[in-house]
PDB file of N, CA and C in Angstrom:
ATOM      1  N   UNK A   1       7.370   4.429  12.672  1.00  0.00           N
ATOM      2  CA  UNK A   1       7.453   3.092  12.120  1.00  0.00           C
ATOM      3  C   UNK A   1       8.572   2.319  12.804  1.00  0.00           C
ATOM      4  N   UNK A   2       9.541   3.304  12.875  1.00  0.00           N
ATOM      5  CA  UNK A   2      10.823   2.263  13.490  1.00  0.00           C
ATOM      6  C   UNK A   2      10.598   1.701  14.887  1.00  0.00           C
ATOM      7  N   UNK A   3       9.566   2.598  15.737  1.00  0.00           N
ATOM      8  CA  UNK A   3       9.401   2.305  17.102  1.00  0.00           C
ATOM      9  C   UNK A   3       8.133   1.250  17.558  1.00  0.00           C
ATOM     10  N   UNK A   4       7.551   0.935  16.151  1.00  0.00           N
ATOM     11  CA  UNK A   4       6.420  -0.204  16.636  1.00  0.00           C
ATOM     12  C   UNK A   4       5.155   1.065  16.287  1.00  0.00           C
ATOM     13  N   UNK A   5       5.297   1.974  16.234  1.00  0.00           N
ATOM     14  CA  UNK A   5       3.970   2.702  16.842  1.00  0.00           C
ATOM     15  C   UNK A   5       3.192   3.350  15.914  1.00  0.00           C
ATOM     16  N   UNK A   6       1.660   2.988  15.548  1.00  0.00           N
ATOM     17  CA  UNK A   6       1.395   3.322  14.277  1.00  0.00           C
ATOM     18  C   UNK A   6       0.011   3.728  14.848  1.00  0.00           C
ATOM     19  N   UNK A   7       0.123   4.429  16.353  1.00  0.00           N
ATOM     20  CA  UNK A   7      -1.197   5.518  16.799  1.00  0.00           C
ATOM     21  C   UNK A   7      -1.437   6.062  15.655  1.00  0.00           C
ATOM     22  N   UNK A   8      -2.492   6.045  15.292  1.00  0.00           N
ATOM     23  CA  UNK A   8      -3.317   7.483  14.604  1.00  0.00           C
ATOM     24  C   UNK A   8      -3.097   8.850  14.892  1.00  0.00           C
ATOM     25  N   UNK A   9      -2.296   9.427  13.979  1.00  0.00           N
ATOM     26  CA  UNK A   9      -1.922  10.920  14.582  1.00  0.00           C
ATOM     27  C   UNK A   9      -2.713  11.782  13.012  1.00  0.00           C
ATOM     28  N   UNK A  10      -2.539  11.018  12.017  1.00  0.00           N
ATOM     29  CA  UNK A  10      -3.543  11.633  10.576  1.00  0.00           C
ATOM     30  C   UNK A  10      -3.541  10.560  10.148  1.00  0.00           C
ATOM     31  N   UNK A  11      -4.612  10.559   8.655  1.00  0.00           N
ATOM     32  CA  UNK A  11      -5.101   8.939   8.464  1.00  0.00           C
ATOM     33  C   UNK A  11      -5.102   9.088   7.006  1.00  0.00           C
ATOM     34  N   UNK A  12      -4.552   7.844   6.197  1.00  0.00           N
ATOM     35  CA  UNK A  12      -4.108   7.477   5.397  1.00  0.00           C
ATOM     36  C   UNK A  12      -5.727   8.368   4.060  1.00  0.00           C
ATOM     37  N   UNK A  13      -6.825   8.148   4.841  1.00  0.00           N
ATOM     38  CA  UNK A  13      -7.771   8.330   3.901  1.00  0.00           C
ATOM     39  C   UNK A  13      -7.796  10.372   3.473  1.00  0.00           C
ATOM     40  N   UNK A  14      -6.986  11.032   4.272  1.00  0.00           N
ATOM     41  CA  UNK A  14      -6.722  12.688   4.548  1.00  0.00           C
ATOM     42  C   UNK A  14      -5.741  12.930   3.612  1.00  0.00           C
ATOM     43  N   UNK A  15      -4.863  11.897   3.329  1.00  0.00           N
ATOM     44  CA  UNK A  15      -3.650  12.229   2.465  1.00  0.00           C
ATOM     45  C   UNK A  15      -4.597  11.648   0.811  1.00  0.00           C
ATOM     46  N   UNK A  16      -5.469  10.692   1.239  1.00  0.00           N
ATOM     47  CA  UNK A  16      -6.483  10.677  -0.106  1.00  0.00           C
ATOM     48  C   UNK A  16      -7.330  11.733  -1.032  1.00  0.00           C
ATOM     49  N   UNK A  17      -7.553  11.998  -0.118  1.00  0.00           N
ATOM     50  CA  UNK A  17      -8.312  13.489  -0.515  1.00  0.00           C
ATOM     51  C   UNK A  17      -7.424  14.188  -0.923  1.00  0.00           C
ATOM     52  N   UNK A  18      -6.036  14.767   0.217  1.00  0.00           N
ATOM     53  CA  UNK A  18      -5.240  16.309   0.035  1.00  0.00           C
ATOM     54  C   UNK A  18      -4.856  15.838  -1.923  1.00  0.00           C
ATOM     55  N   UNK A  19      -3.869  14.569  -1.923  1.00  0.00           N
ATOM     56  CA  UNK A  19      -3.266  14.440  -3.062  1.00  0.00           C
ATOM     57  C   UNK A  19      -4.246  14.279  -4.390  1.00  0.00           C
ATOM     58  N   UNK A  20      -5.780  14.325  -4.134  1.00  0.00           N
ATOM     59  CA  UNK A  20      -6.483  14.328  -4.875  1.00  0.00           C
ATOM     60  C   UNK A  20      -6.686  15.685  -5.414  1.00  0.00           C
ATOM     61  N   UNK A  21      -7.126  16.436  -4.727  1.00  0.00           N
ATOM     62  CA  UNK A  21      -7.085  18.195  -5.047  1.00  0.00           C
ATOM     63  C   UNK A  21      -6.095  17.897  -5.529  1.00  0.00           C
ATOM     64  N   UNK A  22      -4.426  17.866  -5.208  1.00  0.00           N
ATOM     65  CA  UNK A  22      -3.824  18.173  -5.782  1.00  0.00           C
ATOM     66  C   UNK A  22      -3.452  17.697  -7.437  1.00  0.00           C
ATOM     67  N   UNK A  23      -3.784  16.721  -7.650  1.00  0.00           N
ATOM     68  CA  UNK A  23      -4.135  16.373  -8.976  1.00  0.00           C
ATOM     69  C   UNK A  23      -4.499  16.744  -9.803  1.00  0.00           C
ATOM     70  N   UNK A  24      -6.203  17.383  -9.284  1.00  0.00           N
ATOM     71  CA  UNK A  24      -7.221  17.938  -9.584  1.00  0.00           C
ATOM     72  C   UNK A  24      -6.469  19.373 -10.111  1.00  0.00           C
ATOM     73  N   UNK A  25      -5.979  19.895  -9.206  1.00  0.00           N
ATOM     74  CA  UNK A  25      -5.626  21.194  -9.363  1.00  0.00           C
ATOM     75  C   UNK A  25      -3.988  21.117 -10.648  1.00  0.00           C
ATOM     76  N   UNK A  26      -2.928  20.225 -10.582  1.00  0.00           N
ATOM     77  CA  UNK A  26      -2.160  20.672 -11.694  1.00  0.00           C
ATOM     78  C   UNK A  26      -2.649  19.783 -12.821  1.00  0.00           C
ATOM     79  N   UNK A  27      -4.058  19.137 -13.191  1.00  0.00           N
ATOM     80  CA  UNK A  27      -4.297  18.526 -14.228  1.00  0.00           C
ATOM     81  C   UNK A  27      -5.428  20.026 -15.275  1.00  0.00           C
ATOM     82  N   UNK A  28      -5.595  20.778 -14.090  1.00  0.00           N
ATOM     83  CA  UNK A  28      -6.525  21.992 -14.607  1.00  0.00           C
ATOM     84  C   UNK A  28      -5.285  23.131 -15.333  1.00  0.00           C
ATOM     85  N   UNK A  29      -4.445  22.886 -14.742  1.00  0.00           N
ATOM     86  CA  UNK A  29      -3.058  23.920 -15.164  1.00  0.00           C
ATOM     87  C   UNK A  29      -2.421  22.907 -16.117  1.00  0.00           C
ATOM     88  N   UNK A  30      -2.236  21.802 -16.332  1.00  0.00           N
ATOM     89  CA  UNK A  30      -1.610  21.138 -17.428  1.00  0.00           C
ATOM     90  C   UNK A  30      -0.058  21.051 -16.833  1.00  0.00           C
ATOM     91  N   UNK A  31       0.259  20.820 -15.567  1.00  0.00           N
ATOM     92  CA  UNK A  31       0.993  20.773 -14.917  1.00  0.00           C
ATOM     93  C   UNK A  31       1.391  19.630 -14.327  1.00  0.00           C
ATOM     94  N   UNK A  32       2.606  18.665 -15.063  1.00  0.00           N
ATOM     95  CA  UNK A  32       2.502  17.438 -14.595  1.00  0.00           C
ATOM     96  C   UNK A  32       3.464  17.200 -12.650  1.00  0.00           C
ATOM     97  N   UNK A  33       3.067  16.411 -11.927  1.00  0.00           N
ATOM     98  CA  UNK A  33       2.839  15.838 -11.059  1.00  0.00           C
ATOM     99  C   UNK A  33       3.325  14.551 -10.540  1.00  0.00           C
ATOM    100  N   UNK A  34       4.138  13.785 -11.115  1.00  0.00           N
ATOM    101  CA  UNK A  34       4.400  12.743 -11.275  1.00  0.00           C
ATOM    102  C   UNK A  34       4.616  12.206  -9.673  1.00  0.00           C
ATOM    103  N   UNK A  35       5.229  12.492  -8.841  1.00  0.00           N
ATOM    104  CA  UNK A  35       5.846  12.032  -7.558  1.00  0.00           C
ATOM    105  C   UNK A  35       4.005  12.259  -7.130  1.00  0.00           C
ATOM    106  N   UNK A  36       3.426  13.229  -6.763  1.00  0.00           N
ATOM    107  CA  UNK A  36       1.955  13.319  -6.571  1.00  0.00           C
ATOM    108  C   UNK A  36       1.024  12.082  -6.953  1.00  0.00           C
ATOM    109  N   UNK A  37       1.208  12.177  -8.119  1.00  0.00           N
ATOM    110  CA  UNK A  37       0.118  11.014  -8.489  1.00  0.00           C
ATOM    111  C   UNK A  37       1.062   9.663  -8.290  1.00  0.00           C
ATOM    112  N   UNK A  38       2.073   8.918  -8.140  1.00  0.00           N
ATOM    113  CA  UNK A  38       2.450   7.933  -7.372  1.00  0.00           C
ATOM    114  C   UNK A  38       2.252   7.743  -5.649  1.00  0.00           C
ATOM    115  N   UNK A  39       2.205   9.085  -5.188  1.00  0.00           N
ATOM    116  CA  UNK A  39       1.987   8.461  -3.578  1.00  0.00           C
ATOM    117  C   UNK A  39       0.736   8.442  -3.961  1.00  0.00           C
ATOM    118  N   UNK A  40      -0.469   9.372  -4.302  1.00  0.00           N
ATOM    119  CA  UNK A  40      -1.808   9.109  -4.316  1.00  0.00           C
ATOM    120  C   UNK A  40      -1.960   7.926  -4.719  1.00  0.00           C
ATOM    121  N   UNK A  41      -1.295   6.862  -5.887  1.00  0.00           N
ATOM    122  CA  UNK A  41      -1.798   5.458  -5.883  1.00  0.00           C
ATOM    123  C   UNK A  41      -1.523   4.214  -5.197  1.00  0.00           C
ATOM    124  N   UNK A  42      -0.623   4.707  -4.168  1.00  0.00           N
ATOM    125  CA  UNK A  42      -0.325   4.089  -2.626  1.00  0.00           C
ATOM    126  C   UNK A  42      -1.226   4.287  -1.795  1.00  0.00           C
ATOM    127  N   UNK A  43      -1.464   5.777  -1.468  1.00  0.00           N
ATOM    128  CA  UNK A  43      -2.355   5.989  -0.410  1.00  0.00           C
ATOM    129  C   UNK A  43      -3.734   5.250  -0.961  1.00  0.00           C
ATOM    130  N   UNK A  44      -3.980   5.512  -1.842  1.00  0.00           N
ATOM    131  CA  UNK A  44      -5.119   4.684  -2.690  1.00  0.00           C
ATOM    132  C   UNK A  44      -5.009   2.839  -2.455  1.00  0.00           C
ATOM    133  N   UNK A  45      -4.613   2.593  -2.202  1.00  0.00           N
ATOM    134  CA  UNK A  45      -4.293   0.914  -2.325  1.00  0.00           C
ATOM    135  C   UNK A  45      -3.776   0.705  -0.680  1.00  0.00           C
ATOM    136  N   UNK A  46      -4.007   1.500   0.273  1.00  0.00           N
ATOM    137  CA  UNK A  46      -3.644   1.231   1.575  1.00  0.00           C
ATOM    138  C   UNK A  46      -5.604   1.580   2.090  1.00  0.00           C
ATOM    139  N   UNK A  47      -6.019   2.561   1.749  1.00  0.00           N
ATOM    140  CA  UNK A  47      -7.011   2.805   2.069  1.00  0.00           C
ATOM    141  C   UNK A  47      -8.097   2.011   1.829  1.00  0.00           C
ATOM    142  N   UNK A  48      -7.887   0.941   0.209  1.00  0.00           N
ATOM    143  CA  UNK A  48      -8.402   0.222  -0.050  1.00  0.00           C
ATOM    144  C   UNK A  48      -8.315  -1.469   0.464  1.00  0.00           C
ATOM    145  N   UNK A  49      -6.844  -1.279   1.044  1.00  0.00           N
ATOM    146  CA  UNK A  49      -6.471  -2.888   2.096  1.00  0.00           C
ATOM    147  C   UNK A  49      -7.316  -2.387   3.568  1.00  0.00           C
ATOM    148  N   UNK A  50      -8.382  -1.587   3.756  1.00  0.00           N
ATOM    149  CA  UNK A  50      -9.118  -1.734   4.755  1.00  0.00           C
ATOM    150  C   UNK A  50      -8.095  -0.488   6.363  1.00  0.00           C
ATOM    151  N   UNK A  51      -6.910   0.122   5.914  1.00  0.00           N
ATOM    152  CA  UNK A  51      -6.001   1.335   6.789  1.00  0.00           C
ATOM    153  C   UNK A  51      -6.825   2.603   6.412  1.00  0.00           C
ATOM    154  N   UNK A  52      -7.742   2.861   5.754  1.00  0.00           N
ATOM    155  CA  UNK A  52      -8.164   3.969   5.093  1.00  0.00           C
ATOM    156  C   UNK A  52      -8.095   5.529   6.381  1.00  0.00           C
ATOM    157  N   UNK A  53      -8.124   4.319   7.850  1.00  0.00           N
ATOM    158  CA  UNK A  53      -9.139   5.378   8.872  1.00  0.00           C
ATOM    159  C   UNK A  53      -7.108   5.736   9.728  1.00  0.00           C
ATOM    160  N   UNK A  54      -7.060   4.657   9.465  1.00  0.00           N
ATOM    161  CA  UNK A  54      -5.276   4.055   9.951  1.00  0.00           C
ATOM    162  C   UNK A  54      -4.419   5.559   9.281  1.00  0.00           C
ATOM    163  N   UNK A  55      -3.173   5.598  10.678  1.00  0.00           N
ATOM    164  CA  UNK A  55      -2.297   6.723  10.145  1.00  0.00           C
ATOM    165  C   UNK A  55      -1.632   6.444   9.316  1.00  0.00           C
ATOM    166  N   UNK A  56      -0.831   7.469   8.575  1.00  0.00           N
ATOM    167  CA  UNK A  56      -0.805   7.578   7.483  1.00  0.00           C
ATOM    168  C   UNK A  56       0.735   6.579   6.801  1.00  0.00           C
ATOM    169  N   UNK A  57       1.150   6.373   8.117  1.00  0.00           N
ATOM    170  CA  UNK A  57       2.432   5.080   8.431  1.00  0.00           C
ATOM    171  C   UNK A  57       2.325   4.450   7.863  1.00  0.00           C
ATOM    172  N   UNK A  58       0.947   3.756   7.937  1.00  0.00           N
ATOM    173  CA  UNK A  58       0.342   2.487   7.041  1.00  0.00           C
ATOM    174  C   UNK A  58       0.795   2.344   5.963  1.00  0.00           C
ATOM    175  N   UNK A  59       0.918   2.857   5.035  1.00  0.00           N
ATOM    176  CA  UNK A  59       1.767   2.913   3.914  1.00  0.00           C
ATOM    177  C   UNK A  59       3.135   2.096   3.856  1.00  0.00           C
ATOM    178  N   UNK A  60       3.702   2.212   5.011  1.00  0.00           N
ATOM    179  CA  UNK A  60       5.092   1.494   4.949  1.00  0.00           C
ATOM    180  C   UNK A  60       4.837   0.114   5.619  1.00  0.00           C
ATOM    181  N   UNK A  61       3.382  -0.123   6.121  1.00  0.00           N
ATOM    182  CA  UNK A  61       3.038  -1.617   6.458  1.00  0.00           C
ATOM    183  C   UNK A  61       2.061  -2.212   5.582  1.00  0.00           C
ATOM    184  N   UNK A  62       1.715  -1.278   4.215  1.00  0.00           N
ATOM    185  CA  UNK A  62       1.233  -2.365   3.094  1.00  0.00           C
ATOM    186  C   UNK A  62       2.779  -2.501   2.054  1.00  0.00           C
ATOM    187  N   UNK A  63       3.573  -1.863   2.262  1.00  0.00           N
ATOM    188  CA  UNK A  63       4.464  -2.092   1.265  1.00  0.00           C
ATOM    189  C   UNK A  63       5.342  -3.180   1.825  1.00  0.00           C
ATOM    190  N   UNK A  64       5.360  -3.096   3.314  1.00  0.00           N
ATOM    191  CA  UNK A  64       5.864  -4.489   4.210  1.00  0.00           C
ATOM    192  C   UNK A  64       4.836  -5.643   3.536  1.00  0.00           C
ATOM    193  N   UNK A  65       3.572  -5.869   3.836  1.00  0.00           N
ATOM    194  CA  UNK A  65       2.749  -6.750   3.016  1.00  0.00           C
ATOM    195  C   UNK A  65       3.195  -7.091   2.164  1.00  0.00           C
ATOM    196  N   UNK A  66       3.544  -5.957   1.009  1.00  0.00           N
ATOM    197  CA  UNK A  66       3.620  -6.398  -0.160  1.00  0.00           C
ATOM    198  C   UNK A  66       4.870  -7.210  -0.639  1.00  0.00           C
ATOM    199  N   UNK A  67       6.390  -7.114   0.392  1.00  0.00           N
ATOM    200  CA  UNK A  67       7.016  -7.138  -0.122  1.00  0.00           C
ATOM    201  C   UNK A  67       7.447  -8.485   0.880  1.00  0.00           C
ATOM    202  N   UNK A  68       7.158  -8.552   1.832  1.00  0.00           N
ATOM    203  CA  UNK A  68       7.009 -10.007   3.177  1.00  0.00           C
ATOM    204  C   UNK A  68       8.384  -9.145   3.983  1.00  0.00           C
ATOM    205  N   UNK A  69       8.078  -8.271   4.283  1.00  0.00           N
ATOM    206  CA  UNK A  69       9.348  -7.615   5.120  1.00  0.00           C
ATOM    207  C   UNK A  69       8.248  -7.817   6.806  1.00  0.00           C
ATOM    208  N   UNK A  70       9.210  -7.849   7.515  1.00  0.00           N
ATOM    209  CA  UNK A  70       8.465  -7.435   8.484  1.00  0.00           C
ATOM    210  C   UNK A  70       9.196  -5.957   9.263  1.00  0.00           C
ATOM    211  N   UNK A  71       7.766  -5.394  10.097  1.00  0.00           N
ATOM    212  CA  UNK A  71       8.116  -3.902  11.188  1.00  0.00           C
ATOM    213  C   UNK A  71       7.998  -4.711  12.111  1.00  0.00           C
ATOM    214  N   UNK A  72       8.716  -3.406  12.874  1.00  0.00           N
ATOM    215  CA  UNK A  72       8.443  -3.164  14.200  1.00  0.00           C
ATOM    216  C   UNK A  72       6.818  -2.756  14.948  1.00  0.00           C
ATOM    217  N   UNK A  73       6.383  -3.692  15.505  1.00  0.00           N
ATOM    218  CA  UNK A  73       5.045  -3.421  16.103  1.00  0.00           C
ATOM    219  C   UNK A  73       4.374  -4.573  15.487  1.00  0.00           C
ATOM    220  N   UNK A  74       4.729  -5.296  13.832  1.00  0.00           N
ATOM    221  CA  UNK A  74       3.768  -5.757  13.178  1.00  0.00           C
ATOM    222  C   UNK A  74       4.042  -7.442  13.161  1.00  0.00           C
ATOM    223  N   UNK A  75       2.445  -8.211  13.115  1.00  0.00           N
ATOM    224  CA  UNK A  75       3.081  -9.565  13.488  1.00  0.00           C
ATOM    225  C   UNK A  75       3.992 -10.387  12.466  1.00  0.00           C
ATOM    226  N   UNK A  76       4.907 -11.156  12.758  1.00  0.00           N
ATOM    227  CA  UNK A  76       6.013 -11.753  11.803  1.00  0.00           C
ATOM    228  C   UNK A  76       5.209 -12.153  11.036  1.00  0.00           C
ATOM    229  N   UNK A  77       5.492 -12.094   9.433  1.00  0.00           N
ATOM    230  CA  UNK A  77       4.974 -13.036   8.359  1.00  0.00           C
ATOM    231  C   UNK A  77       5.452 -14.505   8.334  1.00  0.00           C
TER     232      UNK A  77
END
């Protein structure tokens, strides 16, 4: 992120799934999760601003969106 560079190396929609099992799996144990199910509703809301396929960086350029910050690599707001 700091260097501009937001190649695809894993994709925002992989961390959708993983943190989903994982949900899946401590909601079957009654095992709460809390930090888990907050990135899953990030990765969830990046995948859904259309980054789904986008690495997994993306995350820190919808929260730039969200917040009017600008990155490195990304065009000035």
């Amino acid at each position: 992120v700091l260097d501009g560079d937001y190649a695809p190396r894993s994709a925002v929609d992989i961390f959708v799934k993983d943190l989903g099992i994982i949900q899946d799996m401590a909601r079957s144990a009654k095992f709460p999760v809390p930090v888990a199910a907050a990135a899953l509703q990030m990765f969830l809301m990046t995948s859904a601003a259309g980054m789904g396929r986008d690495d997994d960086a993306s995350v820190a350029r919808l929260y730039a969106r969200i917040t009017g910050t600008d990155l490195p690599g990304e065009p000035q707001t």
